[in-house]
N, C-alpha and C. Protein backbone atom coordinates (compact mmCIF):
# COMPACT_ATOMS: atom_id res chain seq x y z
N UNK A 1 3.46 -11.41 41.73
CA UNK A 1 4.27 -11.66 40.57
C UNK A 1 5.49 -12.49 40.98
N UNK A 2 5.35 -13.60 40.16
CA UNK A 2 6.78 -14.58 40.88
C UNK A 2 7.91 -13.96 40.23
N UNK A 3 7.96 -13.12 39.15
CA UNK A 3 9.26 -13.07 38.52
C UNK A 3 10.71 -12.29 39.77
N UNK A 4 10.14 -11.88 40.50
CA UNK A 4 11.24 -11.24 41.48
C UNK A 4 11.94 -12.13 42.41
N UNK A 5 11.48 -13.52 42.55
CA UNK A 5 11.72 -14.29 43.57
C UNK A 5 12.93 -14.52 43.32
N UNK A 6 13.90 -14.34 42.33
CA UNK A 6 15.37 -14.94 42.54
C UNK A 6 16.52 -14.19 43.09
N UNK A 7 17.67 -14.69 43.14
CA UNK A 7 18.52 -14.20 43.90
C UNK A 7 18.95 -12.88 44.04
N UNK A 8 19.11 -12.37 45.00
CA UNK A 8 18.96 -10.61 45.03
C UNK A 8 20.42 -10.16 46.12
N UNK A 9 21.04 -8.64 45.62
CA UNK A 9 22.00 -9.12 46.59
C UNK A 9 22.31 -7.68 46.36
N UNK A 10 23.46 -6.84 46.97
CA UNK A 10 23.65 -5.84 46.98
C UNK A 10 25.44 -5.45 46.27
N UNK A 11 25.23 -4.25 45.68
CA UNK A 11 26.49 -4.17 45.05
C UNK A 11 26.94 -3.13 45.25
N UNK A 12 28.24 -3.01 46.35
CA UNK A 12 28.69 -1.91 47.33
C UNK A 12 29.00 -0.89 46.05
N UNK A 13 29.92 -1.57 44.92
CA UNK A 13 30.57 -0.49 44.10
C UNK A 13 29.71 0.18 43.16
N UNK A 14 28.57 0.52 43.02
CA UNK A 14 27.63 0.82 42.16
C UNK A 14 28.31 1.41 40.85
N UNK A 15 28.85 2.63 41.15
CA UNK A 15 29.79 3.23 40.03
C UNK A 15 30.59 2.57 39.48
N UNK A 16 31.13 1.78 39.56
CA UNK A 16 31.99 0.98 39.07
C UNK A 16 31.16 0.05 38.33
N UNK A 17 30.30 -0.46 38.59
CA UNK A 17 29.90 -1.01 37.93
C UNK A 17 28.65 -0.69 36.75
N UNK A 18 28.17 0.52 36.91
CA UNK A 18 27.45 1.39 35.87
C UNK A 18 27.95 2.03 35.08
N UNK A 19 29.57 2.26 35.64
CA UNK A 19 30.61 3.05 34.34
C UNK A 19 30.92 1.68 33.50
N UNK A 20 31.13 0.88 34.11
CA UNK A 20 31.95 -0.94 33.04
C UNK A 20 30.08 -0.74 32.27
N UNK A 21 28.94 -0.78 32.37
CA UNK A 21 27.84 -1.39 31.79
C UNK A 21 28.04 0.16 30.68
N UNK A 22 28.14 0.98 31.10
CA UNK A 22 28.31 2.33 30.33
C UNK A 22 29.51 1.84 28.81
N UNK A 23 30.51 1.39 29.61
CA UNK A 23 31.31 1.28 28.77
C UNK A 23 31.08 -0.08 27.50
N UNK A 24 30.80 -0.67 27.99
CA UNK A 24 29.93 -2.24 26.96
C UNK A 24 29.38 -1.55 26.01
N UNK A 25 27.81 -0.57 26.59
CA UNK A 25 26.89 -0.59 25.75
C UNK A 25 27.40 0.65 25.41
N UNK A 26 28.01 1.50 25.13
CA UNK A 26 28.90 2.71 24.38
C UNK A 26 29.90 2.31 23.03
N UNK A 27 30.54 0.85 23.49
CA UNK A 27 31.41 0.55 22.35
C UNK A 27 30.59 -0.30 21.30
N UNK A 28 29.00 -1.14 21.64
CA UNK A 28 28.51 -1.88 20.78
C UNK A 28 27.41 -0.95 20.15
N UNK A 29 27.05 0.85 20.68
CA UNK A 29 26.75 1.54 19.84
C UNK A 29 27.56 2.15 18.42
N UNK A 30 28.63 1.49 18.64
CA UNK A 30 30.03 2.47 17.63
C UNK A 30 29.96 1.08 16.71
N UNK A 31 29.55 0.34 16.87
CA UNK A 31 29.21 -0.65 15.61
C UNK A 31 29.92 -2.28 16.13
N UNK A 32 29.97 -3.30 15.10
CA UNK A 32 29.73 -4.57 16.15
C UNK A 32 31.03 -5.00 15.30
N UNK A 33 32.45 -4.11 15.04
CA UNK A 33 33.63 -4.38 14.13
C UNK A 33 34.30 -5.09 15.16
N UNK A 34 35.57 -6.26 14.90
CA UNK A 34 36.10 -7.32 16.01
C UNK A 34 35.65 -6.49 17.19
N UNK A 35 37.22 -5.13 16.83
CA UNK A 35 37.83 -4.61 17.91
C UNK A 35 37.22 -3.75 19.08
N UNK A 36 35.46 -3.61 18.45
CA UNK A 36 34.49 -3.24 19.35
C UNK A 36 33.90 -4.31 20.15
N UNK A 37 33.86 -5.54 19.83
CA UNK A 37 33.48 -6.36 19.78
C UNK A 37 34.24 -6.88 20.93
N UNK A 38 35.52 -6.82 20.67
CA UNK A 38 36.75 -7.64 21.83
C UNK A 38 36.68 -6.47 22.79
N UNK A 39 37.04 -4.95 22.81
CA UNK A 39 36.57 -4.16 23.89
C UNK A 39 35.06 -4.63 24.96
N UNK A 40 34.48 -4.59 24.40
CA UNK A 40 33.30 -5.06 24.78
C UNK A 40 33.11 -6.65 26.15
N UNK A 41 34.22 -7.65 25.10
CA UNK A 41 33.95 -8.54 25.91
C UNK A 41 34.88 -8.76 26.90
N UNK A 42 36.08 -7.99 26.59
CA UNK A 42 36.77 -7.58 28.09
C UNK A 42 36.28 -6.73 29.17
N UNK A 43 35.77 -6.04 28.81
CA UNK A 43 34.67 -5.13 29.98
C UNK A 43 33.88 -5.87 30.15
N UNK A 44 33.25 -6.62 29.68
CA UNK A 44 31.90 -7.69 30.27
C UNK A 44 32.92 -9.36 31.00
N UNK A 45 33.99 -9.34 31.05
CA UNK A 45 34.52 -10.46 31.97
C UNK A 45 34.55 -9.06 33.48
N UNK A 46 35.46 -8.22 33.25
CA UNK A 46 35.33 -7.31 34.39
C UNK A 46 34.10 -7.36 35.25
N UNK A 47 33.34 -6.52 34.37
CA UNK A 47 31.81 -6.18 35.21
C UNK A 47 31.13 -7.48 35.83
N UNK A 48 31.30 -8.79 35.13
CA UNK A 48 30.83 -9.91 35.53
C UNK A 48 31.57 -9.77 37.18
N UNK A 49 32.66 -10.40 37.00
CA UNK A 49 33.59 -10.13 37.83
C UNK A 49 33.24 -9.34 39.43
N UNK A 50 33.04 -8.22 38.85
CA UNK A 50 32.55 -7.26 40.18
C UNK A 50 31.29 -7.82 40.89
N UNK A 51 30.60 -8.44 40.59
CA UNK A 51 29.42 -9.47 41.09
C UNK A 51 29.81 -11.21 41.49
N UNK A 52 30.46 -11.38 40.79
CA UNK A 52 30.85 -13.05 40.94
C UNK A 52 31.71 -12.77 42.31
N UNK A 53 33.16 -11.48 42.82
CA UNK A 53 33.75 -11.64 43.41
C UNK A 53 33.80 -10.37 44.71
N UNK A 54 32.49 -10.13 44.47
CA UNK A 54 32.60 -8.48 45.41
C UNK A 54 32.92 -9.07 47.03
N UNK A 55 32.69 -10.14 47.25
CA UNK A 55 32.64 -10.72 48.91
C UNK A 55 34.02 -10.89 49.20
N UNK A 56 34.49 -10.82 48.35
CA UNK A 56 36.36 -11.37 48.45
C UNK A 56 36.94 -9.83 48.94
N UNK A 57 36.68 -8.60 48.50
CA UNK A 57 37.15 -7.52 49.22
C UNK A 57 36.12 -6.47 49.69
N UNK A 58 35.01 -6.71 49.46
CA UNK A 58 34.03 -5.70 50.14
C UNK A 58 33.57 -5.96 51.26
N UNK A 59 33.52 -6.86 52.19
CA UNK A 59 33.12 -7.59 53.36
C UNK A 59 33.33 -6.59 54.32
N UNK A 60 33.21 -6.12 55.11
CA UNK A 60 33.59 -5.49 56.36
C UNK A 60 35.32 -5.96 56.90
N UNK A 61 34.78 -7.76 57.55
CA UNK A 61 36.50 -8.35 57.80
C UNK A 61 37.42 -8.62 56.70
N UNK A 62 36.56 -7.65 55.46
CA UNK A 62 37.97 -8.42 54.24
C UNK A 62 38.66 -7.14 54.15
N UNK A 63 38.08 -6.12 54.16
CA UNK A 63 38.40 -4.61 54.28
C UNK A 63 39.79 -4.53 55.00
N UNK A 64 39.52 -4.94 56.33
CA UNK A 64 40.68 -4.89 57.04
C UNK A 64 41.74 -5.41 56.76
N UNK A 65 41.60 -6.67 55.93
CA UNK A 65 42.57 -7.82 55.92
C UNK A 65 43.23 -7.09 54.39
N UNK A 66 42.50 -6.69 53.54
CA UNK A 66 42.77 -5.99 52.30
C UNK A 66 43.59 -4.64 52.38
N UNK A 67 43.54 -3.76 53.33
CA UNK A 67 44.01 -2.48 53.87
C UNK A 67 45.15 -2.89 54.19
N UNK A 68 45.53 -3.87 55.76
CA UNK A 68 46.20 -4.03 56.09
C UNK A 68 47.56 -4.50 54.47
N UNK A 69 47.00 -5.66 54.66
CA UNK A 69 48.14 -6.18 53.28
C UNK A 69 48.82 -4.99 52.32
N UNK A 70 47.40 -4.51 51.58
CA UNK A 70 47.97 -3.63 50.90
C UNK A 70 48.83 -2.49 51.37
N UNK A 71 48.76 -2.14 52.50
CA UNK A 71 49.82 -1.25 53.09
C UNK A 71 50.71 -1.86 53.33
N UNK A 72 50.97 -3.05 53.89
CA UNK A 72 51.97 -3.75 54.37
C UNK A 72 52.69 -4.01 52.81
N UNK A 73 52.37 -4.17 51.66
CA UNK A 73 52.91 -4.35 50.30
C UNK A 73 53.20 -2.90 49.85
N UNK A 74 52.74 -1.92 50.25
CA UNK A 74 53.23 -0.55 49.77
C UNK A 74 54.58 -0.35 50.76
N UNK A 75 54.52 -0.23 51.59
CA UNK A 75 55.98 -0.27 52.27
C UNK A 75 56.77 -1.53 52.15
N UNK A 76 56.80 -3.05 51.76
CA UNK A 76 57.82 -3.72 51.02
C UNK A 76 58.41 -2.82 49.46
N UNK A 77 57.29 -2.32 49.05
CA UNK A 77 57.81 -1.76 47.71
C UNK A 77 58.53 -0.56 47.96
N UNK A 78 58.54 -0.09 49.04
CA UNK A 78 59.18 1.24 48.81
C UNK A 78 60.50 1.29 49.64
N UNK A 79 60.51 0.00 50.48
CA UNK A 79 61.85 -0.51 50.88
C UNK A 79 62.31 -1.44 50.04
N UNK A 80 62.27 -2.15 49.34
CA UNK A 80 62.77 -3.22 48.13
C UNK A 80 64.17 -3.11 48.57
N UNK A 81 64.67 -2.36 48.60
CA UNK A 81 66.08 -2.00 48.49
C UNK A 81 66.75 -2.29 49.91
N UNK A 82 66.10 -2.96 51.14
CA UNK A 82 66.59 -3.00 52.60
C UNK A 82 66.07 -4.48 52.54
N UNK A 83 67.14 -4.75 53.92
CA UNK A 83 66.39 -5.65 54.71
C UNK A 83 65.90 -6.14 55.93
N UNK A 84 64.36 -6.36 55.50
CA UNK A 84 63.07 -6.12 56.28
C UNK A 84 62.77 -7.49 56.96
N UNK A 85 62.79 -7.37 58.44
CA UNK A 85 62.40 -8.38 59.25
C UNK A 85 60.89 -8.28 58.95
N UNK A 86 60.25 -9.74 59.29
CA UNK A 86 58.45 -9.54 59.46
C UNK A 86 58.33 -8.55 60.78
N UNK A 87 58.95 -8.43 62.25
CA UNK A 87 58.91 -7.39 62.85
C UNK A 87 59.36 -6.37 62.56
N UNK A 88 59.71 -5.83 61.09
CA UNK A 88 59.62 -4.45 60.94
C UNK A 88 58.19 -4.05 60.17
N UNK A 89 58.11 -4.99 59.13
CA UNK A 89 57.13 -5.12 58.33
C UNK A 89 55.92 -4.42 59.07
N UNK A 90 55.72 -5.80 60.11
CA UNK A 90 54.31 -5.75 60.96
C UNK A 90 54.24 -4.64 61.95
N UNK A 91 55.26 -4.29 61.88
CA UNK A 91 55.03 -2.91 62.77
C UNK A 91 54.53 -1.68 61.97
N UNK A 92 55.27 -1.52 60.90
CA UNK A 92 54.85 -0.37 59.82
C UNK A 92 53.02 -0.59 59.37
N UNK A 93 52.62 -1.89 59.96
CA UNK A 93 51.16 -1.70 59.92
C UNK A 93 50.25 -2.20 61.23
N UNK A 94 50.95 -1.61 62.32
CA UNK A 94 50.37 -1.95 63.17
C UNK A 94 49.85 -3.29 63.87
N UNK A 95 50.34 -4.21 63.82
CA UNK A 95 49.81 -5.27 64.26
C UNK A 95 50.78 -6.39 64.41
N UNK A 96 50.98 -7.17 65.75
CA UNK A 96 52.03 -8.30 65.71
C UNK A 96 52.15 -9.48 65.23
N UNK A 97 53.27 -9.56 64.96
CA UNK A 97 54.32 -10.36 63.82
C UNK A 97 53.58 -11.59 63.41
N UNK A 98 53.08 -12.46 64.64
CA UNK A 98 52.09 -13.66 64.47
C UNK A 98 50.56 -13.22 63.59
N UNK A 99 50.47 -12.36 63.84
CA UNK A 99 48.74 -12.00 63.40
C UNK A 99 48.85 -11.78 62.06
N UNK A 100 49.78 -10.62 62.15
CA UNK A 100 49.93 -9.90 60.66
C UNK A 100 50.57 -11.55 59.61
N UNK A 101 50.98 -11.83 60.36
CA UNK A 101 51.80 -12.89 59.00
C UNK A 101 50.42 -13.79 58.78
N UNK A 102 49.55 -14.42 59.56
CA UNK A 102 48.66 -14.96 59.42
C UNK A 102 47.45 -14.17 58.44
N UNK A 103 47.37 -13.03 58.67
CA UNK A 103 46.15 -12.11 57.76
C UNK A 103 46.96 -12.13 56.21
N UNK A 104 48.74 -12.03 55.98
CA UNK A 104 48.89 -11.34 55.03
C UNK A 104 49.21 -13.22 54.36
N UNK A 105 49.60 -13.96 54.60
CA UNK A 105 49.18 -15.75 54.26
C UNK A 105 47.63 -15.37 53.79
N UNK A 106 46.38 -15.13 54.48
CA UNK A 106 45.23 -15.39 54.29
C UNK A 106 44.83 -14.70 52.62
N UNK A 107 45.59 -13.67 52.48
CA UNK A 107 45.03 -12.52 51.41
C UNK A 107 45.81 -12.97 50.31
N UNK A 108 47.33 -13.42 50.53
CA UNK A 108 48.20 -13.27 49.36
C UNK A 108 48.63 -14.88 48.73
N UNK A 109 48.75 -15.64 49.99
CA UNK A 109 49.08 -17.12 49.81
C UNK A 109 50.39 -17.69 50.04
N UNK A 110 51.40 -16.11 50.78
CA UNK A 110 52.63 -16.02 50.67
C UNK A 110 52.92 -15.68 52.35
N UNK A 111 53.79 -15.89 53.11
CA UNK A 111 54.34 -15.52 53.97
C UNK A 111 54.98 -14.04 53.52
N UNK A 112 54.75 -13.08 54.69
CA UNK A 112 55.25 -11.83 54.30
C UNK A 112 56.45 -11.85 53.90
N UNK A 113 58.07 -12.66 54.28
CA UNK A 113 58.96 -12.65 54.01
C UNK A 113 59.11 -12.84 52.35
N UNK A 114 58.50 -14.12 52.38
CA UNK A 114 58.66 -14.76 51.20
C UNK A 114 58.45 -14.09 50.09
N UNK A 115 56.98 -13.05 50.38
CA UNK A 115 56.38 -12.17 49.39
C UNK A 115 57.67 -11.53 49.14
N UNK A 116 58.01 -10.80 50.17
CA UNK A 116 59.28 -10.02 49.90
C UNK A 116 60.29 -10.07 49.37
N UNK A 117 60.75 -11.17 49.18
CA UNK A 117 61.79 -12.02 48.52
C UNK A 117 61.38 -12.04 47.47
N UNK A 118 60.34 -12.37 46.53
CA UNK A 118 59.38 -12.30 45.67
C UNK A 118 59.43 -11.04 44.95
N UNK A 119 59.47 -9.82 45.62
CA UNK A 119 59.04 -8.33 45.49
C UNK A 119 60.84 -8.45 44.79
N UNK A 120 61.85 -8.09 45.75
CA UNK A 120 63.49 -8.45 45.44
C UNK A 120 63.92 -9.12 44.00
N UNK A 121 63.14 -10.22 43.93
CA UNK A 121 63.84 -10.58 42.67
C UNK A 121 63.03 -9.96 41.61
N UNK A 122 61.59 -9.84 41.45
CA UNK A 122 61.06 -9.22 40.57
C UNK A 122 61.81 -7.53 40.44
N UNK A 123 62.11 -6.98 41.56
CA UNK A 123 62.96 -5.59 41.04
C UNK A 123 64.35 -5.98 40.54
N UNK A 124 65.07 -6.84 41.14
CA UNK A 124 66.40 -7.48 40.32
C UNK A 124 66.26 -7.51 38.82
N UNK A 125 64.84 -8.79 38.58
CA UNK A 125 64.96 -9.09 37.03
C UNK A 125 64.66 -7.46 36.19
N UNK A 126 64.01 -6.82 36.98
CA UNK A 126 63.94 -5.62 36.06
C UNK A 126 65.06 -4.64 35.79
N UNK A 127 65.65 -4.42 36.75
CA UNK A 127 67.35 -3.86 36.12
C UNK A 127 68.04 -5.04 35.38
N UNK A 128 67.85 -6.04 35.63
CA UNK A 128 68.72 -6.87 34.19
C UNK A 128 67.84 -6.90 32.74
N UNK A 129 66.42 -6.44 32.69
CA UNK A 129 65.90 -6.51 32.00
C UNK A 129 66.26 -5.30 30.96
N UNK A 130 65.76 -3.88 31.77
CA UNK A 130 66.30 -2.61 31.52
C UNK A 130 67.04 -2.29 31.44
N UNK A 131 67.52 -1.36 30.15
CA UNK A 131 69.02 -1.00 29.44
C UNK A 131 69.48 0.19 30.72
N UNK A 132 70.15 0.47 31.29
CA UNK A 132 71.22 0.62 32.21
C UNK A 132 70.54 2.78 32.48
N UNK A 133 70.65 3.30 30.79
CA UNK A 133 70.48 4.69 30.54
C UNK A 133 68.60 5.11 31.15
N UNK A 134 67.86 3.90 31.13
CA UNK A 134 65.97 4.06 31.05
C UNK A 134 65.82 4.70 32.62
């Protein structure tokens, strides 16, 4: 049977992606009104999504590079308020200053500093944003 011959591939997040197909075909049983309609096709850019881009963080070497960063961005956020050399940064995730800045460039597009600086003014604009009492 030729019909199997096309592209075949594996999909680490299974659940994730049987709860998003769950969720599609659950809201176009409740009837085909816009707002089921627009639910629907935002969960179907998602679920697409999880297939078009699973290689970008499911990889084995993206894992690392994804872990790392994201820890290295959970401790900028929870220091916001100091200031953080890339050798403090890269130490709080294990790895030196040259490497880490090169992995967290590769993932984000930002030099760790810069991100940080980045992180700084985005918490700035939000106390000028937010009424003083919130």
């Amino acid at each position: 049977m030729q019909y199997l011959d096309g592209p075949k591939g594996f999909v680490p997040d299974r659940e994730k992606t049987v709860m998003l197909f769950a969720e599609i075909y659950a809201q176009l049983e409740m009837g085909y009104s816009v707002d089921h309609l627009m639910h629907s096709n935002m969960c179907l850019w998602h679920y697409l999504s999880c297939f078009i881009y699973q290689d970008k963080s499911n990889s084995r070497g993206n894992a690392v590079l994804a872990d790392t960063t994201d820890a290295a961005i959970d401790f900028m956020k929870k220091n916001v308020d100091q200031n953080l050399t890339l050798e403090q940064i890269s130490q709080a995730v294990n790895f030196s200053p040259s490497h880490f800045s090169l992995l967290f460039r590769k993932k984000t597009g930002f030099s760790p500093i810069e991100y940080f600086n980045h992180l700084k003014m985005q918490h700035a604009c939000q106390y000028l944003l937010l009424p003083a009492n919130a």
